[in-house]
PDB file of N, CA and C in Angstrom:
ATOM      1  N   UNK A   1      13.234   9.108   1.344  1.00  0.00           N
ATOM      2  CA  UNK A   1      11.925   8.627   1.739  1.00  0.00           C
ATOM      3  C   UNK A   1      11.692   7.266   1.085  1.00  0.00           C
ATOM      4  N   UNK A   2      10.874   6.490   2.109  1.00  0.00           N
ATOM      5  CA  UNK A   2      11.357   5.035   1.325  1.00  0.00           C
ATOM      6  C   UNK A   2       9.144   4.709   1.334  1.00  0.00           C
ATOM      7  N   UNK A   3       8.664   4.230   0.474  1.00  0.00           N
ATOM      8  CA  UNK A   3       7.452   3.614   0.442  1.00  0.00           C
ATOM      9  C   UNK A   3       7.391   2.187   0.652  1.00  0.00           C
ATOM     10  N   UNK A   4       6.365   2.126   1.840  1.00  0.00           N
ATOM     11  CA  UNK A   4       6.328   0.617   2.324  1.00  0.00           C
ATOM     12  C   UNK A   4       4.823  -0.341   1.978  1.00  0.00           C
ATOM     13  N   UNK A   5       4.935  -1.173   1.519  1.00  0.00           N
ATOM     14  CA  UNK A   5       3.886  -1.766   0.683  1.00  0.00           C
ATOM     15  C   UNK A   5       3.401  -2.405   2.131  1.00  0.00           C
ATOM     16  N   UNK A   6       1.714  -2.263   2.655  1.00  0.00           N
ATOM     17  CA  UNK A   6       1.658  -2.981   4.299  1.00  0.00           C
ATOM     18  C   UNK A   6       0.591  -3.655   3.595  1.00  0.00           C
ATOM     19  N   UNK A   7       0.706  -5.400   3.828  1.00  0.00           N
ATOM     20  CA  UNK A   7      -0.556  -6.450   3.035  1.00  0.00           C
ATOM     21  C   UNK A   7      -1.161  -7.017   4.118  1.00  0.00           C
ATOM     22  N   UNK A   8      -1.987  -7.563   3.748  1.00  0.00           N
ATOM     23  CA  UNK A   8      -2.981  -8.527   4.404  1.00  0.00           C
ATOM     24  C   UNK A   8      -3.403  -7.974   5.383  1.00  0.00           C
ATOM     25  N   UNK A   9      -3.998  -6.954   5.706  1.00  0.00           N
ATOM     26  CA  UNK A   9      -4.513  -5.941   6.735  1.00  0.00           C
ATOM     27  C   UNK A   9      -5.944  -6.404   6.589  1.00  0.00           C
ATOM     28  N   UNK A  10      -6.463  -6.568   8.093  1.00  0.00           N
ATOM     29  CA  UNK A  10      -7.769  -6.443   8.119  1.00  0.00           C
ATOM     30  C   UNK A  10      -9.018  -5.561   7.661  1.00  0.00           C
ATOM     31  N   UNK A  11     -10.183  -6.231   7.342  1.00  0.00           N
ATOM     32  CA  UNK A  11     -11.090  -5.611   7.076  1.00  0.00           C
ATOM     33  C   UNK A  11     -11.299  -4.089   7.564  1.00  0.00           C
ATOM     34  N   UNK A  12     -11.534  -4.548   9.017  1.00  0.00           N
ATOM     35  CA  UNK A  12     -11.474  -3.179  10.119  1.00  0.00           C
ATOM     36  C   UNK A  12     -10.447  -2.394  10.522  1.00  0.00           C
ATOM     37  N   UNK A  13      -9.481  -2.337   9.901  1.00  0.00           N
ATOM     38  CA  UNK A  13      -7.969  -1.550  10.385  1.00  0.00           C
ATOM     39  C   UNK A  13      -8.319  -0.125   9.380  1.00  0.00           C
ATOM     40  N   UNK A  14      -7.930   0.904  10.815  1.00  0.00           N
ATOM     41  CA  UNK A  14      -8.430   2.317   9.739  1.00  0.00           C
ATOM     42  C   UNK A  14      -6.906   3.018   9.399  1.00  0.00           C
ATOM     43  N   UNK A  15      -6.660   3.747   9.078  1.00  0.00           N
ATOM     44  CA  UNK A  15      -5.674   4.563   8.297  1.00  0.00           C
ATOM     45  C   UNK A  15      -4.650   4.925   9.360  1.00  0.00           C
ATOM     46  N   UNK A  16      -5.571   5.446  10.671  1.00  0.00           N
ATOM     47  CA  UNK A  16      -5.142   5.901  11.900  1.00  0.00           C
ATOM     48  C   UNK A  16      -4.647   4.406  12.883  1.00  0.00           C
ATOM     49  N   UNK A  17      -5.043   3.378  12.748  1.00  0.00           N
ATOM     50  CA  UNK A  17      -4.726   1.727  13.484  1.00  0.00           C
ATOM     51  C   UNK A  17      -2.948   1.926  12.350  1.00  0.00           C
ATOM     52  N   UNK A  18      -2.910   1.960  11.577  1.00  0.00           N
ATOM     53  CA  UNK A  18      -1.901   1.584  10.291  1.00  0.00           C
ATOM     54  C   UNK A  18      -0.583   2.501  10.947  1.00  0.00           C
ATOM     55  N   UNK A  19      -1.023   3.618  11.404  1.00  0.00           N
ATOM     56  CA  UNK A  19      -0.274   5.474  11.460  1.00  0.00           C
ATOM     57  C   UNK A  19       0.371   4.940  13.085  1.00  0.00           C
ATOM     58  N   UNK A  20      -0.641   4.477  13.917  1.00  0.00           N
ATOM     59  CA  UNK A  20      -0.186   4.210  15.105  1.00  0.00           C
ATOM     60  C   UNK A  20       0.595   2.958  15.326  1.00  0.00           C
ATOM     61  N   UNK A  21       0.761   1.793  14.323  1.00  0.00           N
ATOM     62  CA  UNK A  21       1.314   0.825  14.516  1.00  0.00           C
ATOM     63  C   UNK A  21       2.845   1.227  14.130  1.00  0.00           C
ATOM     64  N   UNK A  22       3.174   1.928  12.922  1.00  0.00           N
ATOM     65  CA  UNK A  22       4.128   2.328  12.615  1.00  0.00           C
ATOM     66  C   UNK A  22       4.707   3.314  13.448  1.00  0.00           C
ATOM     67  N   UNK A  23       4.643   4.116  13.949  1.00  0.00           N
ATOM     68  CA  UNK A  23       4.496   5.295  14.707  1.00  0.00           C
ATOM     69  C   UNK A  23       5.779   4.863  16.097  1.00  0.00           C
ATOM     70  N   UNK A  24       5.566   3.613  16.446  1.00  0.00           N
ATOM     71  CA  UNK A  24       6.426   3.536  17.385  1.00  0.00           C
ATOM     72  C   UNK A  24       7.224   2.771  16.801  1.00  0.00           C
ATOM     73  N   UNK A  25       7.585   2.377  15.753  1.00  0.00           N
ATOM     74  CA  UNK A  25       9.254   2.317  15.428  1.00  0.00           C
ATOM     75  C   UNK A  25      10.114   3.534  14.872  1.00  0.00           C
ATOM     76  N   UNK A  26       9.330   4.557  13.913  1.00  0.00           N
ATOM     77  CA  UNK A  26       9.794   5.788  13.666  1.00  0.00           C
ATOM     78  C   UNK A  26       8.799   6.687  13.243  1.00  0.00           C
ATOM     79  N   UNK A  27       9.091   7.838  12.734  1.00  0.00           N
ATOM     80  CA  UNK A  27       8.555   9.095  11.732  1.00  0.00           C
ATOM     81  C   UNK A  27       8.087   8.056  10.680  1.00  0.00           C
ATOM     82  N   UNK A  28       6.376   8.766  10.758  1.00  0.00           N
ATOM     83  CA  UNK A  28       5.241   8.071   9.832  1.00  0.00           C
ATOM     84  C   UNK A  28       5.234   9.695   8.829  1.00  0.00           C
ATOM     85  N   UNK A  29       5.474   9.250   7.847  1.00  0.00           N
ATOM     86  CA  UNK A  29       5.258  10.849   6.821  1.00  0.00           C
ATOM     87  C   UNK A  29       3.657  11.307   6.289  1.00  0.00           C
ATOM     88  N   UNK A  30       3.755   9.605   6.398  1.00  0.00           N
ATOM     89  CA  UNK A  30       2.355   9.202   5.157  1.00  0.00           C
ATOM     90  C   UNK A  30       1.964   7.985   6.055  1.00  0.00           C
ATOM     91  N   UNK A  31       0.248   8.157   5.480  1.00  0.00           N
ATOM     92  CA  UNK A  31       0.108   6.281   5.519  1.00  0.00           C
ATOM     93  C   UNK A  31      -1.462   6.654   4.742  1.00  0.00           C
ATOM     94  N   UNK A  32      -1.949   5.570   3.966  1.00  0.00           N
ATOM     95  CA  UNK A  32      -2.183   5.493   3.028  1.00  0.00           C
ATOM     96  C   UNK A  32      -3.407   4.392   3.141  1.00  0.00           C
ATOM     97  N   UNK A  33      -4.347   3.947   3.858  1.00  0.00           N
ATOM     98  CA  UNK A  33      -5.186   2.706   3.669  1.00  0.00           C
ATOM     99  C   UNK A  33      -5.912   2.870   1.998  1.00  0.00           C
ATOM    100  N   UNK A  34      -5.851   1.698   1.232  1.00  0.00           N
ATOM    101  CA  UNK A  34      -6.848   1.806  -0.019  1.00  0.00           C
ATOM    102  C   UNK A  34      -7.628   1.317   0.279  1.00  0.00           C
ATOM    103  N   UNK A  35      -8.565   2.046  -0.383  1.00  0.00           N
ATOM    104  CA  UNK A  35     -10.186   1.715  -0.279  1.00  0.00           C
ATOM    105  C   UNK A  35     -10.777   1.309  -1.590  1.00  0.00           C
ATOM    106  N   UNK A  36     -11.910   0.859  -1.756  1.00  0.00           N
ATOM    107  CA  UNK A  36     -12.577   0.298  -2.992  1.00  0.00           C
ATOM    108  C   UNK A  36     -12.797   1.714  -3.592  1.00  0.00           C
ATOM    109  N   UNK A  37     -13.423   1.820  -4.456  1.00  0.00           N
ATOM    110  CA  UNK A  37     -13.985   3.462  -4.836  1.00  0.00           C
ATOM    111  C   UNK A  37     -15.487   3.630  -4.875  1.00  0.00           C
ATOM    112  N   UNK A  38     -16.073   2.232  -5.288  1.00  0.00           N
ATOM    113  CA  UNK A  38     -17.618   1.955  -5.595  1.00  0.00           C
ATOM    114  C   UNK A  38     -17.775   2.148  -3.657  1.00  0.00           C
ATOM    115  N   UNK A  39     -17.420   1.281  -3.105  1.00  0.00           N
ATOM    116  CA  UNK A  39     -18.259   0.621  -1.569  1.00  0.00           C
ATOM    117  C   UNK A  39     -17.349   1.243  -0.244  1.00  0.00           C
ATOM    118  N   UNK A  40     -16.195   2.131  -1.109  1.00  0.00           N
ATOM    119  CA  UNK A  40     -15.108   2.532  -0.075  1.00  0.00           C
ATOM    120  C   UNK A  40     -14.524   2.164   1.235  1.00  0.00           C
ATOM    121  N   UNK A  41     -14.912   0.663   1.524  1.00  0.00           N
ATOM    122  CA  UNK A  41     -14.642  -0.041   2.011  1.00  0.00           C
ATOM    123  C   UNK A  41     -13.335  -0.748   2.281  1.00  0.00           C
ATOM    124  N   UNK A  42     -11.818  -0.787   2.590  1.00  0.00           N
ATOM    125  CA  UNK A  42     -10.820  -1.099   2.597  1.00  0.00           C
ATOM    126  C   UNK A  42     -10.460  -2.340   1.741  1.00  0.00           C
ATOM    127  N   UNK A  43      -9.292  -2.523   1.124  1.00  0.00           N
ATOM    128  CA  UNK A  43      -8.925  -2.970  -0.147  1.00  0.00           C
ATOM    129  C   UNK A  43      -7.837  -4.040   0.564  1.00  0.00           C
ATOM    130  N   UNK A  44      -7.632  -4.148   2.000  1.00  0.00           N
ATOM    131  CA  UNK A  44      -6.895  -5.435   2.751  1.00  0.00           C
ATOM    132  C   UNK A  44      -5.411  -4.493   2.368  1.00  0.00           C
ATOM    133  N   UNK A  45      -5.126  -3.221   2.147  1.00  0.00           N
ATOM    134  CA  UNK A  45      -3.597  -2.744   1.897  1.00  0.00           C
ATOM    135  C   UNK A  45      -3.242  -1.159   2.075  1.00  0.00           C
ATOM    136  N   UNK A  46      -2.207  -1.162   2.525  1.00  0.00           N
ATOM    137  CA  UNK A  46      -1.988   0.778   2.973  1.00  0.00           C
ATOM    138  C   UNK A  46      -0.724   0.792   2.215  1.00  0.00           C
ATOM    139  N   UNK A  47       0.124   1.825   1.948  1.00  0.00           N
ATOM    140  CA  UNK A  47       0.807   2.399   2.193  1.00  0.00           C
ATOM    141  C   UNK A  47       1.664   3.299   3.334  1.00  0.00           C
ATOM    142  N   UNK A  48       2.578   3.051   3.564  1.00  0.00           N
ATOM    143  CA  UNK A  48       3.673   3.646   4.562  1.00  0.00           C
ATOM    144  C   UNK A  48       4.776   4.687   3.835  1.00  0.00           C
ATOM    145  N   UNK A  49       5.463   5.660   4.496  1.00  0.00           N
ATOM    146  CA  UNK A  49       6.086   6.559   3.777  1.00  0.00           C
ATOM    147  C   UNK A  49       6.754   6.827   5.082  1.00  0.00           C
ATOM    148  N   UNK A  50       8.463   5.976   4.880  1.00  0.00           N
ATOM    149  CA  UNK A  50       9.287   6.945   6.129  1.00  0.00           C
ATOM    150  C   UNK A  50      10.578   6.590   5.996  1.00  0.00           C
ATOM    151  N   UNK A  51      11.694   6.962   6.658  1.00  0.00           N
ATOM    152  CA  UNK A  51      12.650   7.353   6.589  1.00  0.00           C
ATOM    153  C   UNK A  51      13.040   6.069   5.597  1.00  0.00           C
ATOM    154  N   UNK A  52      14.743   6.179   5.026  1.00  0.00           N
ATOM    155  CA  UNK A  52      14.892   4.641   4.520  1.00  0.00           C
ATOM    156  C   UNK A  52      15.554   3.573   5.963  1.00  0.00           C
ATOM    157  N   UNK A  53      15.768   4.237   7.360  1.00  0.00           N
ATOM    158  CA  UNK A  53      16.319   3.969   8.418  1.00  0.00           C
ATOM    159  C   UNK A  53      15.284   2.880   8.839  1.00  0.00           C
ATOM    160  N   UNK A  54      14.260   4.091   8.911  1.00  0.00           N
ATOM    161  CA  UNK A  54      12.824   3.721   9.477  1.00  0.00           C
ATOM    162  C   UNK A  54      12.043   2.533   9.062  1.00  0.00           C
ATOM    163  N   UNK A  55      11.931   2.690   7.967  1.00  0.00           N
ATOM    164  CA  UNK A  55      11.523   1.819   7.133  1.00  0.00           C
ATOM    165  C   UNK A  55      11.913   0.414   7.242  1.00  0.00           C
ATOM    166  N   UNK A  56      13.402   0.189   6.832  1.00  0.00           N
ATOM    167  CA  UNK A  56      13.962  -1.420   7.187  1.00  0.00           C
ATOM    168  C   UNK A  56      14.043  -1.538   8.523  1.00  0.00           C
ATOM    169  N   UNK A  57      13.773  -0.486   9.401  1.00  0.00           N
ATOM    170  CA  UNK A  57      13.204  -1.407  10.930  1.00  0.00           C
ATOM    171  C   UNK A  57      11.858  -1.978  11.063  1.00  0.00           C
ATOM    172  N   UNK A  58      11.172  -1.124  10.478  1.00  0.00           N
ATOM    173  CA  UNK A  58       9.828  -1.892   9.762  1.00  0.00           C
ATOM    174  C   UNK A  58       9.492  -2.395   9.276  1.00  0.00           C
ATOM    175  N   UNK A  59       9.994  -3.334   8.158  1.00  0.00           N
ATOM    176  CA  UNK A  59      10.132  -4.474   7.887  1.00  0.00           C
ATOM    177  C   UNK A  59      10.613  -5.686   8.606  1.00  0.00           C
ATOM    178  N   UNK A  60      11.526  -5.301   9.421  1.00  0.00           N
ATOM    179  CA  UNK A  60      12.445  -6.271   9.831  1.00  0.00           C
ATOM    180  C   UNK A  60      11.719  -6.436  11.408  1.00  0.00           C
ATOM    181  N   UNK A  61      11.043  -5.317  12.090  1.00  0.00           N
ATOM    182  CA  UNK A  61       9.956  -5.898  13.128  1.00  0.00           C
ATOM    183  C   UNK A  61       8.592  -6.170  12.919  1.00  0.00           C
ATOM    184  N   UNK A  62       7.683  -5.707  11.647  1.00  0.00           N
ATOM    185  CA  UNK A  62       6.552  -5.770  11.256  1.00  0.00           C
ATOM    186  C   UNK A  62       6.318  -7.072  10.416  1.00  0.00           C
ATOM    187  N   UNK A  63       7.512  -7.386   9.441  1.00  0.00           N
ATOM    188  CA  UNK A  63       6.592  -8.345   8.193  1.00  0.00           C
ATOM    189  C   UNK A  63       6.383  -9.593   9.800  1.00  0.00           C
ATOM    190  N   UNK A  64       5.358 -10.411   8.833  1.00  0.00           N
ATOM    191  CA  UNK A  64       4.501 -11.572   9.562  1.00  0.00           C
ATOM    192  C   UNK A  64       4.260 -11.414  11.092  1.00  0.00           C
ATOM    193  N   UNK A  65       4.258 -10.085  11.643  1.00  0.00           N
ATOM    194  CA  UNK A  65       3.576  -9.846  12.552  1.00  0.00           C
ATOM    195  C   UNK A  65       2.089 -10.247  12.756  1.00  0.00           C
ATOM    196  N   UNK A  66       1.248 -10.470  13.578  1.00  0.00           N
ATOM    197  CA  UNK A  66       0.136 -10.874  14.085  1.00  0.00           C
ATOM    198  C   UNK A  66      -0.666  -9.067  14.311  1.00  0.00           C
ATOM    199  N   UNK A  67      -1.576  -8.524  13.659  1.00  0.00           N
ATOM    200  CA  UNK A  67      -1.951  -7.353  13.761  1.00  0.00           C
ATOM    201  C   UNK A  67      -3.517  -7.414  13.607  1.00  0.00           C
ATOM    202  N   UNK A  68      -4.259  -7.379  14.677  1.00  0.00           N
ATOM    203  CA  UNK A  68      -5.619  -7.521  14.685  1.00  0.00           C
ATOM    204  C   UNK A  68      -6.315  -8.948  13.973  1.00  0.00           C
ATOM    205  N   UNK A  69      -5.320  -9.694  14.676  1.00  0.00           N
ATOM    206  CA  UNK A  69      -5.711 -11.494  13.843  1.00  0.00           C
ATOM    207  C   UNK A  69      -5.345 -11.776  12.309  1.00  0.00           C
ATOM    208  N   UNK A  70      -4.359 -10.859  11.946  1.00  0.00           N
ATOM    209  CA  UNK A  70      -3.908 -11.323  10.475  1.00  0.00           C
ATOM    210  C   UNK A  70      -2.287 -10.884  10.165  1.00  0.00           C
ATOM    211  N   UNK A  71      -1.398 -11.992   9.745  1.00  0.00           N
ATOM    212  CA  UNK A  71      -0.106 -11.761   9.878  1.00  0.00           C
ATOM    213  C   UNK A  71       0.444 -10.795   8.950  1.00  0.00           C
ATOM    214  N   UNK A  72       1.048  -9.590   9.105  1.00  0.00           N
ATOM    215  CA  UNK A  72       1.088  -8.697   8.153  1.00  0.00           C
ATOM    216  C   UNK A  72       2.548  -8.866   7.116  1.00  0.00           C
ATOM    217  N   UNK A  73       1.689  -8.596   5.715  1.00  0.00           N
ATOM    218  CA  UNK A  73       3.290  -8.395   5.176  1.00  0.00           C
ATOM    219  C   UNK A  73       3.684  -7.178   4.614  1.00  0.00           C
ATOM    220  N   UNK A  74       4.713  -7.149   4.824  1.00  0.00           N
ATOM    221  CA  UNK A  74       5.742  -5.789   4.776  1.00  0.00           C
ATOM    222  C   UNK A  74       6.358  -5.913   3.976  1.00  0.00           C
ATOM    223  N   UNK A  75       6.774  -4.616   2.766  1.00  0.00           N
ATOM    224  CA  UNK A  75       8.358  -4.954   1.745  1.00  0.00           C
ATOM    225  C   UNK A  75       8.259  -3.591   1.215  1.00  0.00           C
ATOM    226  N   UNK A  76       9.137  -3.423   0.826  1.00  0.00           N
ATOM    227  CA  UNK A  76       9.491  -1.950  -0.090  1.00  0.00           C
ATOM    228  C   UNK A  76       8.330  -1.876  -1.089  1.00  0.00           C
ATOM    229  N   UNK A  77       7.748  -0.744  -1.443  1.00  0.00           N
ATOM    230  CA  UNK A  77       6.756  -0.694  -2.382  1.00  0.00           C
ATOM    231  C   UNK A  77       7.814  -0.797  -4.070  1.00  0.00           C
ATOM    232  N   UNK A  78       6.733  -1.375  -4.981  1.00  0.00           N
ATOM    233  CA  UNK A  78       7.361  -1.532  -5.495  1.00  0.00           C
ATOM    234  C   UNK A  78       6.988  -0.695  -7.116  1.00  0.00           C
ATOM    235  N   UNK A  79       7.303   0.386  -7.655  1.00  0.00           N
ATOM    236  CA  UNK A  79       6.833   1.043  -8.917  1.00  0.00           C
ATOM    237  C   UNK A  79       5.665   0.415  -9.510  1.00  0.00           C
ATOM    238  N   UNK A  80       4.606   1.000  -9.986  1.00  0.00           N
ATOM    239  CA  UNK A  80       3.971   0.219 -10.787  1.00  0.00           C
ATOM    240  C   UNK A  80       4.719   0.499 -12.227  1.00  0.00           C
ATOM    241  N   UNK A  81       4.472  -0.916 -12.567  1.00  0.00           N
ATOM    242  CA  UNK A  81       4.897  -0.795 -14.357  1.00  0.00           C
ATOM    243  C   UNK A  81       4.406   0.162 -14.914  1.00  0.00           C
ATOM    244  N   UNK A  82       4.707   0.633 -16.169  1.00  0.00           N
ATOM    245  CA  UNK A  82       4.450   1.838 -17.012  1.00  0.00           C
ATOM    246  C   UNK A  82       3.645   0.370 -18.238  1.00  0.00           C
ATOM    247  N   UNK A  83       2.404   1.559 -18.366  1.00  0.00           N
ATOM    248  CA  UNK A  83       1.741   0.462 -19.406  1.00  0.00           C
ATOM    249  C   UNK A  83       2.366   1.349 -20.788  1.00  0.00           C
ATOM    250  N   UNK A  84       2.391   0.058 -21.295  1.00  0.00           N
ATOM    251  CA  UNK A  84       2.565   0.747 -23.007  1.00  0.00           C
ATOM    252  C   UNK A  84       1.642   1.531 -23.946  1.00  0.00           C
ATOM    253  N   UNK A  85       1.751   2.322 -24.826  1.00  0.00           N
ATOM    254  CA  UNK A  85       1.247   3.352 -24.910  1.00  0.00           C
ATOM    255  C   UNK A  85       0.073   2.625 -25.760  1.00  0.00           C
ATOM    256  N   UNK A  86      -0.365   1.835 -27.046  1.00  0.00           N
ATOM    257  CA  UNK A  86      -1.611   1.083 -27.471  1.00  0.00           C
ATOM    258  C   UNK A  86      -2.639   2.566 -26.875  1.00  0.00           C
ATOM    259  N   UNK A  87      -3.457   1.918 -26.713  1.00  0.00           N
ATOM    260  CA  UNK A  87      -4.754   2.982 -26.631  1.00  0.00           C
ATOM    261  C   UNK A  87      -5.669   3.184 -27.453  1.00  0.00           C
ATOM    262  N   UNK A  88      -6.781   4.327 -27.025  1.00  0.00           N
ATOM    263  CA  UNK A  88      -6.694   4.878 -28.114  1.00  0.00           C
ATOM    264  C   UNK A  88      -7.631   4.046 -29.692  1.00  0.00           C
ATOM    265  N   UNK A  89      -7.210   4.270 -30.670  1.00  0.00           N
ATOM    266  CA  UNK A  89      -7.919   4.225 -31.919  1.00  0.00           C
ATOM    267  C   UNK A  89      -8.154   3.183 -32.469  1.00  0.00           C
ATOM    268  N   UNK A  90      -8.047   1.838 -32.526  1.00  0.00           N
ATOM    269  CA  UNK A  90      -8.956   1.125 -33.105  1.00  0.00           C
ATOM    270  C   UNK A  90      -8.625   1.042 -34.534  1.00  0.00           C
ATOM    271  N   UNK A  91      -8.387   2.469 -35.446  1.00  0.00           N
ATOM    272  CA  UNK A  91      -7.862   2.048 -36.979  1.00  0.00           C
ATOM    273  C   UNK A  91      -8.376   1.559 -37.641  1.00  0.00           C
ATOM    274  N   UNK A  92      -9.109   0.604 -37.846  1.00  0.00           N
ATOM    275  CA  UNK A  92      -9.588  -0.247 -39.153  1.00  0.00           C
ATOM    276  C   UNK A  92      -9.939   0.354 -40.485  1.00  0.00           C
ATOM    277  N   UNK A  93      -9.954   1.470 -40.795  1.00  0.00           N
ATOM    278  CA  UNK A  93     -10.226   2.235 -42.203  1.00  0.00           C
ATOM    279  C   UNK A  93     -11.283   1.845 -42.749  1.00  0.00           C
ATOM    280  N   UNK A  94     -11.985   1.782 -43.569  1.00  0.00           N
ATOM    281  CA  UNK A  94     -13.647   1.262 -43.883  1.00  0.00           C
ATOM    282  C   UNK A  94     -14.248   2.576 -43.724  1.00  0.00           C
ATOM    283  N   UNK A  95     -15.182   2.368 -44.186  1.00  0.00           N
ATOM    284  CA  UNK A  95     -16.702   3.717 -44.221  1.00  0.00           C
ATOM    285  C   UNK A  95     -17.470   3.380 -42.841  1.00  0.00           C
ATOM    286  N   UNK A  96     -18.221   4.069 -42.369  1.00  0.00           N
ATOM    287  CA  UNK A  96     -19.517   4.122 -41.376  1.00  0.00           C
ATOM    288  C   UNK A  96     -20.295   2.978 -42.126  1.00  0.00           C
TER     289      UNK A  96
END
């Protein structure tokens, strides 16, 4: 299973616009629009989840496509970094 990072997506593109665009190059597993969390309003980015076949045909017919007036970009998603562990306590020793 390969995760596909989909950018510059319009304001108005719903989860289901994202599911159906992919849909006719292969098996959609997943798809993923982010939303704000405060205004839940779309975040301009989805996620894709499909074959690794599937996938680099989707890249290779999707990136800088023209998709509801905005050229889309496409690429393998990519891990988020692991934050380092810090956190947490502050330390300074002293009294209240």
């Amino acid at each position: 299973m390969t995760k596909l990072y989909v950018g510059n997506l319009p304001w108005s593109a719903t989860e289901e616009d994202i599911r159906e665009l992919f849909t006719d190059i292969g098996e959609v597993h997943s798809a993923n629009l982010i939303l704000d969390r405060e205004t839940r309003r779309s975040r301009g980015f989805a996620f894709v989840e499909m074959s690794q076949a599937d996938a680099e045909r989707a890249i290779s017919q999707l990136n800088g496509k023209d998709f509801q007036g905005r050229d889309l970009r496409i690429n393998e998603a990519q891990d988020k970094p692991k934050r380092s562990g810090g956190g947490g306590g502050g330390g300074g020793g002293g009294r209240w």
